[in-house]
N, C-alpha and C. Protein backbone atom coordinates (compact mmCIF):
# COMPACT_ATOMS: atom_id res chain seq x y z
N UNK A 1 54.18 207.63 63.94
CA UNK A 1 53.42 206.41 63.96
C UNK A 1 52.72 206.17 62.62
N UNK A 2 52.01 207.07 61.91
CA UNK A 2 51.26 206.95 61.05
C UNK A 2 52.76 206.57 59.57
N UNK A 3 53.41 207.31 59.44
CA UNK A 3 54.78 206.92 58.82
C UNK A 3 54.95 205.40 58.57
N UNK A 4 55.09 204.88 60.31
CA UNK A 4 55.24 203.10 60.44
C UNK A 4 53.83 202.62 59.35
N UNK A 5 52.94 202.62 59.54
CA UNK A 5 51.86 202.22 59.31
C UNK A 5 51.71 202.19 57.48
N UNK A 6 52.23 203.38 56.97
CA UNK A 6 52.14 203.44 55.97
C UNK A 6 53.38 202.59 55.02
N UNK A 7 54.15 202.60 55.52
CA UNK A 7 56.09 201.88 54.94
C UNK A 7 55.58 200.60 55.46
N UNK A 8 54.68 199.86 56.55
CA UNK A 8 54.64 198.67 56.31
C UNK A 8 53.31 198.32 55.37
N UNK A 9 52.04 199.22 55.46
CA UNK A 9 51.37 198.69 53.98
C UNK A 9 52.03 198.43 52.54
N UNK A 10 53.17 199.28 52.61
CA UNK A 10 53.65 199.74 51.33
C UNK A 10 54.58 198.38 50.97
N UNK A 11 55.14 197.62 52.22
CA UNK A 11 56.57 196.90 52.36
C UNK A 11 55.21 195.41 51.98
N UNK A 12 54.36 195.38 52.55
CA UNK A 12 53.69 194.10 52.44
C UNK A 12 53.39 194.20 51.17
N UNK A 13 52.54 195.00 50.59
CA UNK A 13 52.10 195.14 49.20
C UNK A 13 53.41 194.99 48.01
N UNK A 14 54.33 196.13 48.40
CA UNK A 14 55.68 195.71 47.43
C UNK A 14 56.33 193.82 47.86
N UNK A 15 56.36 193.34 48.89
CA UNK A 15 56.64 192.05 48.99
C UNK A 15 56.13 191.17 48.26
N UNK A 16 54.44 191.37 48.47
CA UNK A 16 53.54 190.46 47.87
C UNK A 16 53.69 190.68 46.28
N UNK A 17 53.78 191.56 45.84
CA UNK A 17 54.33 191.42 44.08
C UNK A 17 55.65 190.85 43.94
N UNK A 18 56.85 191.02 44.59
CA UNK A 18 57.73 190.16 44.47
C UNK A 18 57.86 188.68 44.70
N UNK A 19 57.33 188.03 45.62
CA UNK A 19 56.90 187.05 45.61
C UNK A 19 55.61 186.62 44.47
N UNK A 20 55.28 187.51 43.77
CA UNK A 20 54.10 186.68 42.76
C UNK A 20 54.89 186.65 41.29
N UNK A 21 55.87 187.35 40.92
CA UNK A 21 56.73 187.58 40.41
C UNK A 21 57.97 186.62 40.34
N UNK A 22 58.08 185.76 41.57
CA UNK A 22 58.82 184.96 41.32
C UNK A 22 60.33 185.34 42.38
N UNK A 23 60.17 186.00 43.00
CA UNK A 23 61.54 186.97 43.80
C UNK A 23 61.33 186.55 45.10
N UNK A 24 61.86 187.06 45.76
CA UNK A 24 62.45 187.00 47.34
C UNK A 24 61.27 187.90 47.64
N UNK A 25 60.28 187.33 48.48
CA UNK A 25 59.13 188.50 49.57
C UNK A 25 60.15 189.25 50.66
N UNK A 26 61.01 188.85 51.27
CA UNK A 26 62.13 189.71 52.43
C UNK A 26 62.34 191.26 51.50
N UNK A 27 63.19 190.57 50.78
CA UNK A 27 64.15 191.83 49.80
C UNK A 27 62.91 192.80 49.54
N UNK A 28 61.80 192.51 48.77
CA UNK A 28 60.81 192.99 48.21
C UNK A 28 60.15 194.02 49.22
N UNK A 29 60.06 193.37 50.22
CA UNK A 29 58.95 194.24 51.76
C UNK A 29 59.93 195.47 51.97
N UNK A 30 61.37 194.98 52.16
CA UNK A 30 62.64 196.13 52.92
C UNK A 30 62.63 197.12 51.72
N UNK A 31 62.59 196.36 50.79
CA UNK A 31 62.53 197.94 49.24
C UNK A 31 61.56 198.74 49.56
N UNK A 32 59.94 198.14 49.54
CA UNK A 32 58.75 198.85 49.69
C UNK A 32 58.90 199.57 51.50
N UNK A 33 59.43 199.10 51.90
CA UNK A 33 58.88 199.47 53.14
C UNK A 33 60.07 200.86 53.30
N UNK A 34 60.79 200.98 53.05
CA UNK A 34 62.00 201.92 53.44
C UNK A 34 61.75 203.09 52.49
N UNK A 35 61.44 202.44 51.26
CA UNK A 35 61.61 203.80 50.04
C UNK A 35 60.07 203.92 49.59
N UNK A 36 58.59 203.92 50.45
CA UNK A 36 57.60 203.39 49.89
C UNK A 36 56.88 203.21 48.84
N UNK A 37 56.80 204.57 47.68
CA UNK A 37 56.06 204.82 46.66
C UNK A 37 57.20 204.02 45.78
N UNK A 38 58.27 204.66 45.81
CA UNK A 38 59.25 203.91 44.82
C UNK A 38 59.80 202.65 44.85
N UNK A 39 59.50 201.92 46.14
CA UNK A 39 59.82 200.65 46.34
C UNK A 39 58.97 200.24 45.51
N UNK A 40 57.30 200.17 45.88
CA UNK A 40 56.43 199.95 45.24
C UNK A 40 56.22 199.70 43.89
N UNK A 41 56.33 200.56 42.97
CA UNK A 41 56.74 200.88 41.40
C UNK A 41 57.73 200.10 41.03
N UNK A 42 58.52 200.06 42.00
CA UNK A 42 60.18 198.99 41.35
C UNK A 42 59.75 197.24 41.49
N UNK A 43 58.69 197.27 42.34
CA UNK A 43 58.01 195.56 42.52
C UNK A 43 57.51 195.38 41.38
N UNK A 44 56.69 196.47 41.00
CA UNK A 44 55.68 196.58 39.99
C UNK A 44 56.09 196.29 38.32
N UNK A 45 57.44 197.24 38.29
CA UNK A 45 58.15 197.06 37.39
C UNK A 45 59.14 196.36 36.77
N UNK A 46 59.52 195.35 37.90
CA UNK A 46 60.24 194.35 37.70
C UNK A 46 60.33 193.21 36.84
N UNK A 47 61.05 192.40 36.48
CA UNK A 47 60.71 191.57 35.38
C UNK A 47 60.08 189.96 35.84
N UNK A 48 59.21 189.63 35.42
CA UNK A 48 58.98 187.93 35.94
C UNK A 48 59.44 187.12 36.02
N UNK A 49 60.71 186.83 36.78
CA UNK A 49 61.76 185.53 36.93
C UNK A 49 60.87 184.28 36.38
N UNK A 50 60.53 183.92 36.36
CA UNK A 50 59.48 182.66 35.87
C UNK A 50 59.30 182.87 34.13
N UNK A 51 59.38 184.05 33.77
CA UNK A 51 58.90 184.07 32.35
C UNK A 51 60.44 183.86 31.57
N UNK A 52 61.62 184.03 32.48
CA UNK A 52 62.84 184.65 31.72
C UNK A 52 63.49 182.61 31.26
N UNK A 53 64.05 182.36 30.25
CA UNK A 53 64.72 181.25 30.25
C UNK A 53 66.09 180.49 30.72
N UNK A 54 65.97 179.39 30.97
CA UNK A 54 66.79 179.22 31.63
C UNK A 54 67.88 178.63 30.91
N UNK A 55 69.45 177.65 31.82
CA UNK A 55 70.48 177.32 30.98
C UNK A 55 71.22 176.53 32.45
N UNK A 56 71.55 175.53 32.13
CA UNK A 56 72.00 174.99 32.77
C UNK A 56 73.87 174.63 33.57
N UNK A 57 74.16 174.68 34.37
CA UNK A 57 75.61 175.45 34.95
C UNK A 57 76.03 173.61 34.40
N UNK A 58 77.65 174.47 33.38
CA UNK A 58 78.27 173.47 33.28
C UNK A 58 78.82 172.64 34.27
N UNK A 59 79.49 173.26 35.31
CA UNK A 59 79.71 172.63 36.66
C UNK A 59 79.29 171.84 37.41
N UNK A 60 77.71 172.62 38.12
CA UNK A 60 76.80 171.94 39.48
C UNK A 60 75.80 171.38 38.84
N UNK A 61 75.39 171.49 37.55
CA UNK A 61 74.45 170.97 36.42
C UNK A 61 72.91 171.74 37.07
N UNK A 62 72.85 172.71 37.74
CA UNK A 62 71.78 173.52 38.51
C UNK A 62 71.57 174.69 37.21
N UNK A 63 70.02 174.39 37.59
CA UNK A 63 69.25 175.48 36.30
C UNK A 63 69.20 176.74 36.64
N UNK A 64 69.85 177.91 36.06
CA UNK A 64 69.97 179.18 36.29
C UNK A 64 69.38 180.29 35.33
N UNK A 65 68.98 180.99 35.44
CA UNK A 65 68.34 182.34 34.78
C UNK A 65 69.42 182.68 33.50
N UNK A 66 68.66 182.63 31.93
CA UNK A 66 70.30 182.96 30.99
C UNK A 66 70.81 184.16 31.31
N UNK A 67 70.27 185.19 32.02
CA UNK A 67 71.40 186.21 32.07
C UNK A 67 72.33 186.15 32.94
N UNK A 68 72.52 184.83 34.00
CA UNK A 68 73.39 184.79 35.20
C UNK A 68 74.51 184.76 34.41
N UNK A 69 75.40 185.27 34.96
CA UNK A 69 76.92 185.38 33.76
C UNK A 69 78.00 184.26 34.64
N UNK A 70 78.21 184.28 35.99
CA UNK A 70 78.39 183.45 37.13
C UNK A 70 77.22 182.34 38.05
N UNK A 71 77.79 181.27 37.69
CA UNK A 71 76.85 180.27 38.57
C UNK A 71 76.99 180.84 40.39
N UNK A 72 75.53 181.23 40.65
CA UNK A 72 75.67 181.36 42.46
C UNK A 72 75.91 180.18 43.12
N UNK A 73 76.15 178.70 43.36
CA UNK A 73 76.18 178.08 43.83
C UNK A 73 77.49 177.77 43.35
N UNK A 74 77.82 177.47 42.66
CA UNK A 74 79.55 177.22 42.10
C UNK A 74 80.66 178.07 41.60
N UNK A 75 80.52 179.20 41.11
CA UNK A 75 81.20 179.89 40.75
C UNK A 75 81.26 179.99 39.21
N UNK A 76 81.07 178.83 38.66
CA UNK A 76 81.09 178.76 37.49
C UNK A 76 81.06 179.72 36.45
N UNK A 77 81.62 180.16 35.63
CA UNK A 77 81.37 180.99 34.34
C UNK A 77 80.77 180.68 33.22
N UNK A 78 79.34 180.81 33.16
CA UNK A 78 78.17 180.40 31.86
C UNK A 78 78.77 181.29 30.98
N UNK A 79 78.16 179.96 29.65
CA UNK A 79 78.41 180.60 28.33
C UNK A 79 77.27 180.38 27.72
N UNK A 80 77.11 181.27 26.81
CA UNK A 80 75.36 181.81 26.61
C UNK A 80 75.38 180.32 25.84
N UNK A 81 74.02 179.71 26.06
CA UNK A 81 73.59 178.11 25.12
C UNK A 81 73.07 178.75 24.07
N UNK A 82 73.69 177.44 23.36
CA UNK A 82 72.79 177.24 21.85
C UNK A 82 71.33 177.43 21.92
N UNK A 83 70.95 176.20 22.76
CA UNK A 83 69.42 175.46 22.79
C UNK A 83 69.01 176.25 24.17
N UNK A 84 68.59 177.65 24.71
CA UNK A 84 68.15 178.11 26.23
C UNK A 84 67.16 176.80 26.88
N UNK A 85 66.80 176.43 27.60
CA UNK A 85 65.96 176.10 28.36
C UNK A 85 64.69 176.83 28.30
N UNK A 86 63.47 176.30 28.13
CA UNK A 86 62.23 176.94 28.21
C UNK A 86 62.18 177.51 28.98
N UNK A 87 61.03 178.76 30.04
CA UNK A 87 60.53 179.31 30.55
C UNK A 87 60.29 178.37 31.65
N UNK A 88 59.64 178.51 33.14
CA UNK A 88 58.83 177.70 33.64
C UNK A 88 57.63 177.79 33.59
N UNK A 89 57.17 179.19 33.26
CA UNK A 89 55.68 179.43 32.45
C UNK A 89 55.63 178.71 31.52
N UNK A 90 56.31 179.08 30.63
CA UNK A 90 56.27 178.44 29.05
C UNK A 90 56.03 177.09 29.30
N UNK A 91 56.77 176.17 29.73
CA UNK A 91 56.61 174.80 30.40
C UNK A 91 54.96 174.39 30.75
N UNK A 92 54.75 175.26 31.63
CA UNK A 92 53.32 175.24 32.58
C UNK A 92 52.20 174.99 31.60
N UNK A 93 52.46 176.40 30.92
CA UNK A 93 51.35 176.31 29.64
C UNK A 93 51.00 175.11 28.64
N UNK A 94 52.26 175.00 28.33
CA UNK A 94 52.19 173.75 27.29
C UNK A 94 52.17 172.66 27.60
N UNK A 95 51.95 172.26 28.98
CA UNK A 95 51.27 171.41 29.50
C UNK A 95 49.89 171.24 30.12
N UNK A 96 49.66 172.64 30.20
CA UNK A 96 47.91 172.61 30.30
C UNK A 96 47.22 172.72 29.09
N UNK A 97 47.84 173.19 28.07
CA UNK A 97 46.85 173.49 26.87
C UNK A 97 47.18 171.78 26.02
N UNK A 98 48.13 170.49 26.56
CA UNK A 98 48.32 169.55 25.82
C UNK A 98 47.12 168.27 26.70
């Protein structure tokens, strides 16, 4: 019992950084909650989808992360852009500091 108790503090806490991070809270909780300390650390350590830039799918014209190498919604095969797409942080900022 005490086991349960602890893999779901661990699964909420690892969720809640994935979701602040910019990720899936599901995926995030089942990492923390199954593997706890190391789920945890891997939320922690993860990269900020929001900070990474984006590029747009020649195909579905849908904005994707530049390291997607395949569009998920079309199949498409990206080719790294000239001009990346800003951040959505980056965006955010430079519209609050204008």
């Amino acid at each position: 019992m005490a086991y349960i108790v602890i893999a779901l503090c661990f699964g909420l806490a690892g969720g809640i950084v994935g979701k602040v991070k910019g990720s899936s809270f599901l995926i995030w909780f089942l990492i923390a909650a199954l593997i706890p300390v190391i789920g945890l650390l891997a939320a922690l350590f993860y990269r900020f989808e929001t900070k990474e830039p984006r590029q747009r799918c020649p195909g579905c014209k849908r904005l994707l992360p530049i390291s997607d190498a395949i569009c998920h919604h079309c199949g498409t095969e990206q080719v790294f852009p000239d001009q990346p797409i800003p951040s959505q942080e980056s965006v955010r900022r430079g519209m609050s500091s204008g």
